[in-house]
Protein backbone atom coordinates (compact mmCIF):
# COMPACT_ATOMS: atom_id res chain seq x y z
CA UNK A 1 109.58 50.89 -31.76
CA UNK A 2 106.63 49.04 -32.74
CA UNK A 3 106.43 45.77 -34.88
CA UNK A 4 103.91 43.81 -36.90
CA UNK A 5 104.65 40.41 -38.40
CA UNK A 6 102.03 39.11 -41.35
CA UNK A 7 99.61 41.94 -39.94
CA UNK A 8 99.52 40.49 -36.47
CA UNK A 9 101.44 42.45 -33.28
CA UNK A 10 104.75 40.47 -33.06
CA UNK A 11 108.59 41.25 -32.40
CA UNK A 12 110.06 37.83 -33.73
CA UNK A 13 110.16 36.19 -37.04
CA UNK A 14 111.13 32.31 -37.34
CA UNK A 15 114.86 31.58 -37.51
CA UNK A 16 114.09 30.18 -41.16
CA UNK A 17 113.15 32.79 -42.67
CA UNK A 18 114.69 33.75 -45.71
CA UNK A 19 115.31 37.59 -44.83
CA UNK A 20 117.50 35.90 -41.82
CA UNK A 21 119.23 33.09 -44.03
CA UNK A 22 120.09 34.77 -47.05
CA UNK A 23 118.22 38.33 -46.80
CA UNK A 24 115.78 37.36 -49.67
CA UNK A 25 113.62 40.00 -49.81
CA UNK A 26 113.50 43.54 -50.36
CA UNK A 27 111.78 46.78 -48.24
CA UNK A 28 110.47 49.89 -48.44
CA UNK A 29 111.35 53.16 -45.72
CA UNK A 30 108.22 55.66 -45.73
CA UNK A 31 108.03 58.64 -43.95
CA UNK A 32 105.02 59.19 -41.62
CA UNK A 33 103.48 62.50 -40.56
CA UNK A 34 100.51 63.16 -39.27
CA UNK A 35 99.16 59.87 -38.98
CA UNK A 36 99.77 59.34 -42.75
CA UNK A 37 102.20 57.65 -44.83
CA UNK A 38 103.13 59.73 -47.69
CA UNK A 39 103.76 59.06 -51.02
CA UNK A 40 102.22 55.42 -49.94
CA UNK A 41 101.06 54.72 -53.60
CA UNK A 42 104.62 54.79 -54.63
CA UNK A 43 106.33 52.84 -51.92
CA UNK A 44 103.36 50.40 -52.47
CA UNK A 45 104.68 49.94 -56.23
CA UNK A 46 108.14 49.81 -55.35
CA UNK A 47 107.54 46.68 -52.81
CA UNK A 48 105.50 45.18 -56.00
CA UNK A 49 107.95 45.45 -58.48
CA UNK A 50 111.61 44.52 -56.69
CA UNK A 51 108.84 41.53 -55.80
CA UNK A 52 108.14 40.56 -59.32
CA UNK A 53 112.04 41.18 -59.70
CA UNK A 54 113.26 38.51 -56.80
CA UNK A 55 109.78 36.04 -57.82
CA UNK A 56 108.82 36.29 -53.89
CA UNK A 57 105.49 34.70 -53.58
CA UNK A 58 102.50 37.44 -54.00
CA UNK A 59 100.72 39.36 -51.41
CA UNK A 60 97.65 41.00 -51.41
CA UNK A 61 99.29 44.47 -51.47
CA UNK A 62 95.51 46.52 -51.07
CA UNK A 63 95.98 44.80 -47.57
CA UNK A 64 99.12 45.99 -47.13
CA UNK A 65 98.18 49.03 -47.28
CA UNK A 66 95.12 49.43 -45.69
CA UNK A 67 97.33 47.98 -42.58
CA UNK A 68 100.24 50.64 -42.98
CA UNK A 69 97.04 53.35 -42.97
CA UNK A 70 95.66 51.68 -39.59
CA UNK A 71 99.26 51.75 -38.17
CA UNK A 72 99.80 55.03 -39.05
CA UNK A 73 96.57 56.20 -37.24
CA UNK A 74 97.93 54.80 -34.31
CA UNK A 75 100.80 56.92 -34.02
CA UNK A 76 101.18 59.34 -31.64
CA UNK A 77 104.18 61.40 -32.77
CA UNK A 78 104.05 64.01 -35.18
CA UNK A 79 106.36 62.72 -37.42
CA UNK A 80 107.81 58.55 -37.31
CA UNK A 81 109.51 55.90 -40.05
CA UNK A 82 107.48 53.36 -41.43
CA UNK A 83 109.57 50.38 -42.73
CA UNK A 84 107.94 47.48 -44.79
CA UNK A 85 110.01 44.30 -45.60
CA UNK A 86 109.01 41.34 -47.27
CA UNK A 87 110.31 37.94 -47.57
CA UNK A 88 110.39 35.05 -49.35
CA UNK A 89 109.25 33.38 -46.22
CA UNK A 90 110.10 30.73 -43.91
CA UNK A 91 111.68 27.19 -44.81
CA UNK A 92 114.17 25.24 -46.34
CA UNK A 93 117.83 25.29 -45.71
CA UNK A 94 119.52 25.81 -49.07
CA UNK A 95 119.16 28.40 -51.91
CA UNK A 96 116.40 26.80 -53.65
CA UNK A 97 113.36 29.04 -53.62
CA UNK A 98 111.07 25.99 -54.64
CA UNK A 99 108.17 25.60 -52.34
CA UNK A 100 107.32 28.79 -50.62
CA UNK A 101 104.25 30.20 -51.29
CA UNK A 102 103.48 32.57 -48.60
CA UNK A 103 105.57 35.68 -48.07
CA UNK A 104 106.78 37.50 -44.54
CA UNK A 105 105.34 40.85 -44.93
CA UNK A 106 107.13 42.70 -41.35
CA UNK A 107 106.16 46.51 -40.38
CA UNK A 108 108.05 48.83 -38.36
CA UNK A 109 107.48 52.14 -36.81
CA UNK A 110 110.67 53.96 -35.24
CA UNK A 111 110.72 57.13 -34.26
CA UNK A 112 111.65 60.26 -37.23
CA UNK A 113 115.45 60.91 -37.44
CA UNK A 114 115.25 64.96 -36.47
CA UNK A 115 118.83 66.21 -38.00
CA UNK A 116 117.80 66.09 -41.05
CA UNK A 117 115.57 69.45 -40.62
CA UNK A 118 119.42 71.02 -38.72
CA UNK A 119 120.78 69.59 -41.76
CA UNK A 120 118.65 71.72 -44.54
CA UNK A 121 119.37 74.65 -42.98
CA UNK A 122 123.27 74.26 -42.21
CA UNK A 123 123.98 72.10 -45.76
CA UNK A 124 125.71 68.07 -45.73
CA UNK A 125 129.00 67.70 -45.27
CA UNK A 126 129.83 64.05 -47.68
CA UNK A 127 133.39 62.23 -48.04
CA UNK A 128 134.15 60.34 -50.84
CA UNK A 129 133.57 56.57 -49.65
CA UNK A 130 136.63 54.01 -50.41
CA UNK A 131 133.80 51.06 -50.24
CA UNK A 132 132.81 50.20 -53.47
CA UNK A 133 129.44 48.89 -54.63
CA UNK A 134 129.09 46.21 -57.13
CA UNK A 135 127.68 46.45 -60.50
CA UNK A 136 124.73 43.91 -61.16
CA UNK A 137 122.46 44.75 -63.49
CA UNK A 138 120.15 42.16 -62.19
CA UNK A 139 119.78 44.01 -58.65
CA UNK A 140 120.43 47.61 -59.91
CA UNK A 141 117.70 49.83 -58.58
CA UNK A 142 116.33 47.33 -56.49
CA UNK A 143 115.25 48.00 -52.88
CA UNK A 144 116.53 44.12 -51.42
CA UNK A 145 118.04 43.20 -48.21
CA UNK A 146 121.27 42.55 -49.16
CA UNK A 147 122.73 45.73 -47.58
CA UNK A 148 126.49 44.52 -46.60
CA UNK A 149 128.07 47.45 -48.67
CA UNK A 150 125.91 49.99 -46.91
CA UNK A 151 126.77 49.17 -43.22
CA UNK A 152 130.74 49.18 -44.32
CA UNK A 153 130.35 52.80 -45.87
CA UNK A 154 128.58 53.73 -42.34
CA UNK A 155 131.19 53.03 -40.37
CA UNK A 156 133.48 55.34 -42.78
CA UNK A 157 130.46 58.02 -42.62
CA UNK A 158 130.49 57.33 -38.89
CA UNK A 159 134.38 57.45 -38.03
CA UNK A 160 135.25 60.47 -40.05
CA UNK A 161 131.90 61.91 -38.38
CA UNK A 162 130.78 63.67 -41.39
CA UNK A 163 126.56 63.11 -42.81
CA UNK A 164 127.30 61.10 -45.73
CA UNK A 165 129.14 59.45 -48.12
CA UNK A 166 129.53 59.60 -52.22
CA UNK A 167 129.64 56.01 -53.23
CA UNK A 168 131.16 55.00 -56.35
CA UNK A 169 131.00 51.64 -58.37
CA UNK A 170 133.61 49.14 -59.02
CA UNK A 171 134.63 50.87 -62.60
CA UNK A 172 134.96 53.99 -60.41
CA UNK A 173 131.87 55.95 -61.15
CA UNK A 174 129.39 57.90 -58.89
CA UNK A 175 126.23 55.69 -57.88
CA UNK A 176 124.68 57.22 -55.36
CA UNK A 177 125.02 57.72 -51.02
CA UNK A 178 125.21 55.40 -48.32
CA UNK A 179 121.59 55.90 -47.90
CA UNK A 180 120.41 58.86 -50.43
CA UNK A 181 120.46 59.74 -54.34
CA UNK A 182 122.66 62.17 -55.29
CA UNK A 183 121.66 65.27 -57.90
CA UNK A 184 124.43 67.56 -59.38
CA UNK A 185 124.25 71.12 -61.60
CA UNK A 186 126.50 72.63 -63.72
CA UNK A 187 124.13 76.09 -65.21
CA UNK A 188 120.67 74.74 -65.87
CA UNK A 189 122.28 71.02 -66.26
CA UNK A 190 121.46 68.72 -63.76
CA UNK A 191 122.87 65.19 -63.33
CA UNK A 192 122.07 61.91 -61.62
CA UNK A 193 124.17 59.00 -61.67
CA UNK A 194 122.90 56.17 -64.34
CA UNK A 195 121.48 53.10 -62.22
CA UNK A 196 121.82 50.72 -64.42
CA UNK A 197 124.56 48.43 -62.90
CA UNK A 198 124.41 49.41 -59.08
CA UNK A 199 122.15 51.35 -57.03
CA UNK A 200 118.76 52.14 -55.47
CA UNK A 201 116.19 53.79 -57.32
CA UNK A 202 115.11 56.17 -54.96
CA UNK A 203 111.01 57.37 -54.72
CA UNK A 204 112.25 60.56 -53.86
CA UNK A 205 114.93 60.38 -56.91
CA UNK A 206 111.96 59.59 -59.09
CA UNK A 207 110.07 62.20 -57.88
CA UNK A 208 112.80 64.70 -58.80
CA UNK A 209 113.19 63.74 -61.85
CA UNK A 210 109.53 64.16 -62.65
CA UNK A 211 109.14 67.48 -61.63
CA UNK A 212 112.73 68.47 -63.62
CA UNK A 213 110.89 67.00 -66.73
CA UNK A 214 108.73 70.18 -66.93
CA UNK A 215 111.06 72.35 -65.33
CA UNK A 216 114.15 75.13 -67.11
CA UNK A 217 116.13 72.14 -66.28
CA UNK A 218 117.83 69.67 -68.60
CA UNK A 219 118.40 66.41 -66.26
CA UNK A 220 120.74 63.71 -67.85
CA UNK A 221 121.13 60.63 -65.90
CA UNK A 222 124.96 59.91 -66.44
CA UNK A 223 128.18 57.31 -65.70
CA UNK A 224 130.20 60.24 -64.23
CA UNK A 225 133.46 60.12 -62.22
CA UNK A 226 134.04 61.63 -59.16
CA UNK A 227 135.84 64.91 -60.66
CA UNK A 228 132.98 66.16 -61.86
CA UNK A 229 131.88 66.94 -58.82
CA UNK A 230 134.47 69.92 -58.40
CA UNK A 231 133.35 71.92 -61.24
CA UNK A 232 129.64 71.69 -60.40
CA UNK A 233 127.81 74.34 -58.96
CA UNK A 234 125.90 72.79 -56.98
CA UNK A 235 125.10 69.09 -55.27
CA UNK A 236 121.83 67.73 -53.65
CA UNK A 237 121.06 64.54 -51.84
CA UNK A 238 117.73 62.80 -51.19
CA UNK A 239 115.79 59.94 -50.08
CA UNK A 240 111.70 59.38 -48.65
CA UNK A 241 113.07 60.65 -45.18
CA UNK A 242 115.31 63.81 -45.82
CA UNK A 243 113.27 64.59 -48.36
CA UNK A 244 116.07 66.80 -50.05
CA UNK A 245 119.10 68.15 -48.31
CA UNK A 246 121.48 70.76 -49.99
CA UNK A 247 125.62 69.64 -49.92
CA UNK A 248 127.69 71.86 -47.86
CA UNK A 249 130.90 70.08 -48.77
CA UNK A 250 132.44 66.71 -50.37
CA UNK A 251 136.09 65.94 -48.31
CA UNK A 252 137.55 63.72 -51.59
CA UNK A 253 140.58 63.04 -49.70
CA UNK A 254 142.58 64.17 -46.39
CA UNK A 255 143.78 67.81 -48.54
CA UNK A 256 141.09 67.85 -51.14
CA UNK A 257 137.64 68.95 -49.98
CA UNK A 258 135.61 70.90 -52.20
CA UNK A 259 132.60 73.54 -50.99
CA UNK A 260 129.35 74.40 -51.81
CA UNK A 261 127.41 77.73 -52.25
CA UNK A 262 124.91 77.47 -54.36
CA UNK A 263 121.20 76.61 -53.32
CA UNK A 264 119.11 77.18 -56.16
CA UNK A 265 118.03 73.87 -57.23
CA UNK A 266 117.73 72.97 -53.94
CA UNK A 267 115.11 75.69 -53.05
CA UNK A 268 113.33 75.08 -56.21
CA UNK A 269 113.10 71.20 -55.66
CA UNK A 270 111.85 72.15 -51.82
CA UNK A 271 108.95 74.43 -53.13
CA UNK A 272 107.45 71.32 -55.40
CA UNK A 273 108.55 68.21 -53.34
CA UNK A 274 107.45 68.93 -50.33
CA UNK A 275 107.42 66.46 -47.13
């Protein structure tokens, strides 16, 4: 892996910094290919607004970007992950956010995770997660470092050995994956879970529903529980990395587990949101 700290070549950030202390910040994952960062525009945007949201000290975000495109000529590998954080920066030992004024801006570059391209062609297999994420509408949709929640629904992902995880809310309802959207059809009906009170508001989840705006499609972004997902035809997961992967199967419990057929959205949505 490769690191950059406030542009310069670097591996360590000061033990004050916010993202450390109280993970007071928020980030960005792009995908890289062929020396380019795609959709960087978007992921650009993103960083800028969950900034605005959390009041981090601005950046000059054209230089952000012309560094990510002078990293990404760098690379060697076909395909690699570009991850952008940004924090509050360094200082102070209590919650106050008075008195910082410049931001940590750190890059990575790790190599690309290659099951997901195994994992088009041979479908997901989920489990319904028993870690619930809680509702906030004042972090809902937001990108931020606080990630707690996630690395607890790994280890379920991990220890049943399955790809992924539906993750429900504290009232119960569907939010999202550990670290994907999640799309469902019924007929030409396709729903995504509601972020309002919990959740990340994915740039490939965005870029979904664009293209379903103009599409045969009706998309309705819903509060759904979990049994909807057995009368659905179909289920699709997605994120800046996968970019869309099809569901083979959702284990809801030990003797329920519910399976998946039906690729049509999914080979629609690959045609016009590409890598």
């Amino acid at each position: 892996m490769s690191y950059w700290v406030n542009g310069v070549p670097h591996q360590q950030i000061d033990i004050t910094d916010r993202a450390v202390s109280f993970g007071d910040g928020c980030f960005t994952t792009i995908h890289g290919i062929n020396q380019q960062a795609k959709m960087l525009d978007k992921h650009i945007l993103r960083l800028q607004r969950d900034s605005v949201r959390l009041k981090l000290p601005e950046i000059d975000w054209h230089q952000l970007s012309e560094h990510i495109i002078q990293v990404c000529r760098q690379q060697t590998d076909d395909e690699f992950v570009i991850k952008v954080i940004v924090s509050r920066g360094v200082g102070g030992r209590g919650y106050s956010s008075q008195g910082f004024h410049q931001a940590t801006v750190m890059v990575m570059v790790s190599p690309f995770p290659k099951h997901y391209a195994t994992l088009q062609c041979q479908g997901a297999s989920l489990l319904l997660s028993q870690t619930p994420l809680s509702r906030n509408p004042l972090l809902a949709g937001m990108k931020h470092l606080n990630r707690l929640e996630q690395v607890l629904i790994r280890q379920e992902v991990d220890e049943a050995q399955m790809d992924e995880a539906v993750v429900l809310d504290t009232n119960g309802v569907i939010v999202e994956c550990c670290s994907a959207n999640i799309f469902w059809r019924i007929g030409n009906e396709v729903y995504t879970p509601l972020l309002s009170q919990a959740g990340v508001n994915g740039i490939m989840r965005q870029k979904i529903i664009a293209q379903l705006a103009s599409s045969q499609y009706h998309l309705r972004e819903v509060e759904r529980f979990p049994a909807i997902l057995y009368q659905c035809d179909e289920v699709l997961i997605c994120n800046a990395l996968m970019p869309i992967l099809p569901v083979k199967s959702i284990q809801f419990d030990p003797e329920k587990t519910v399976n998946y057929q039906s690729r049509e959205l999914f080979e629609y949505l690959l045609l016009r949101c590409p890598h």
